[in-house]
Protein backbone atom coordinates (compact mmCIF):
# COMPACT_ATOMS: atom_id res chain seq x y z
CA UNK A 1 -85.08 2.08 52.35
CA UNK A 2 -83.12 -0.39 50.62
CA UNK A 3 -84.27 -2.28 47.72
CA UNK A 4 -81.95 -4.79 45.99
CA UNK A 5 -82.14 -4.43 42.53
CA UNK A 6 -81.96 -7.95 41.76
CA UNK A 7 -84.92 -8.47 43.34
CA UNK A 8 -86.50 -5.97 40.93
CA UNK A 9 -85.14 -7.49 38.20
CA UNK A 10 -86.33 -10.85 38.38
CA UNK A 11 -89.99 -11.60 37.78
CA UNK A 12 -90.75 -14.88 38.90
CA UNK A 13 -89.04 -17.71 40.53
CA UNK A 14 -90.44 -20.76 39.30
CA UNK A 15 -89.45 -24.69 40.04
CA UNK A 16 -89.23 -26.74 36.35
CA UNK A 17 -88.65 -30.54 36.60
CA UNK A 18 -87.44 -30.63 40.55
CA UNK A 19 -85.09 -27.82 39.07
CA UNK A 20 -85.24 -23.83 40.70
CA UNK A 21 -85.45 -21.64 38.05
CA UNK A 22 -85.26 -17.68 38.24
CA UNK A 23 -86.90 -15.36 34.81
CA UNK A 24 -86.07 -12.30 34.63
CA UNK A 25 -88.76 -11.50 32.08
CA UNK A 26 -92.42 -12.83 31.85
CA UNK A 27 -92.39 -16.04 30.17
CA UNK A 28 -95.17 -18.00 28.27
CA UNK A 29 -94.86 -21.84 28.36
CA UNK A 30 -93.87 -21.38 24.80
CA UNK A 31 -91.45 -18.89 25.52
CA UNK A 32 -89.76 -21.35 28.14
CA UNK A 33 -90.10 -24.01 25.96
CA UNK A 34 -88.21 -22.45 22.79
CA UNK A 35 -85.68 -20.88 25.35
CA UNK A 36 -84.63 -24.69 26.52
CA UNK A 37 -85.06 -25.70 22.60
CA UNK A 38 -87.97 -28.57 23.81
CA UNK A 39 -90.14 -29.04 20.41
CA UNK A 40 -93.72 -28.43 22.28
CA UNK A 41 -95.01 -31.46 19.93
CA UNK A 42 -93.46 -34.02 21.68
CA UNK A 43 -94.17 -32.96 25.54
CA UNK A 44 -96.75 -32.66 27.63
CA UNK A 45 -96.51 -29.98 30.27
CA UNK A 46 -98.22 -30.00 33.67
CA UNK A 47 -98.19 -26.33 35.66
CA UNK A 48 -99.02 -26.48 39.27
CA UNK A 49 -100.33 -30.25 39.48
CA UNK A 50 -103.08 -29.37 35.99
CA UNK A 51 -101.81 -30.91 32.27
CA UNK A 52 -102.25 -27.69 30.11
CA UNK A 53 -103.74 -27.68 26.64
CA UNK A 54 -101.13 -27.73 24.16
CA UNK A 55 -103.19 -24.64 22.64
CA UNK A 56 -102.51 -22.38 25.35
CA UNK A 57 -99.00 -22.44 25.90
CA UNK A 58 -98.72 -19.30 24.28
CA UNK A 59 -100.79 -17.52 26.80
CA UNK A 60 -100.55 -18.83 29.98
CA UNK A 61 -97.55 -16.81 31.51
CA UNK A 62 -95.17 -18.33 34.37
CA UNK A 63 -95.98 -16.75 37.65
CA UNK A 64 -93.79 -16.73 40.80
CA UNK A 65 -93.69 -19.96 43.19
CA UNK A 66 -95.21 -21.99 39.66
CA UNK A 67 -94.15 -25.65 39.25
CA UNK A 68 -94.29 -26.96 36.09
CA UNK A 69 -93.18 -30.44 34.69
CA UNK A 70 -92.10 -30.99 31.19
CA UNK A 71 -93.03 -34.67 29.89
CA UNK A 72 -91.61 -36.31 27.06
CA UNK A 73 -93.05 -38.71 25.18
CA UNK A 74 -91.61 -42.12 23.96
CA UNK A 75 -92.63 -44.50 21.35
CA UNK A 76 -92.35 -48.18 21.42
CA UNK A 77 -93.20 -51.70 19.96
C-alpha cells in the first residue's frame, strides 16, 4: 500500500476568490482571514454560494472542495 504523505498532510483543498488553495491545518474563516491579514470588519464572506454571519467566523471550519469569496467593501459619495 502506498500512501503519499502529502496527501496526509493536507486537510482540505479549498477554492478562495477563483484562487485553489491547499491548508494543511483546519482553518476557521477567522483563522484564514488573519493568515491573509484581511480585517474581518470590512468584508463580507460568502462560503459555498451562503453570506456567513460575521459572528461565526470563528467556528465555521473550512472543509475540503469549500468555495468561499471574500468581499470588500467600499465607501463613496
Amino acid at each position: 500500500m502506498n500512501v503519499s504523505v502529502l496527501n496526509i498532510l493536507i486537510m482540505a483543498k479549498i477554492q478562495l476568490n477563483g484562487r485553489k488553495l491547499e491548508l494543511k491545518n483546519k482553518h476557521t474563516i477567522l483563522a484564514l482571514l488573519k493568515r491573509y491579514k484581511i480585517d474581518s470588519k470590512k468584508i463580507a464572506v460568502e462560503l459555498n454560494g451562503k453570506i456567513i454571519n460575521r459572528n461565526k467566523y470563528k467556528i465555521v471550519y473550512l472543509k475540503n472542495k469549500d468555495k468561499m469569496e471574500i468581499v470588500n467593501f467600499i465607501g463613496g459619495g
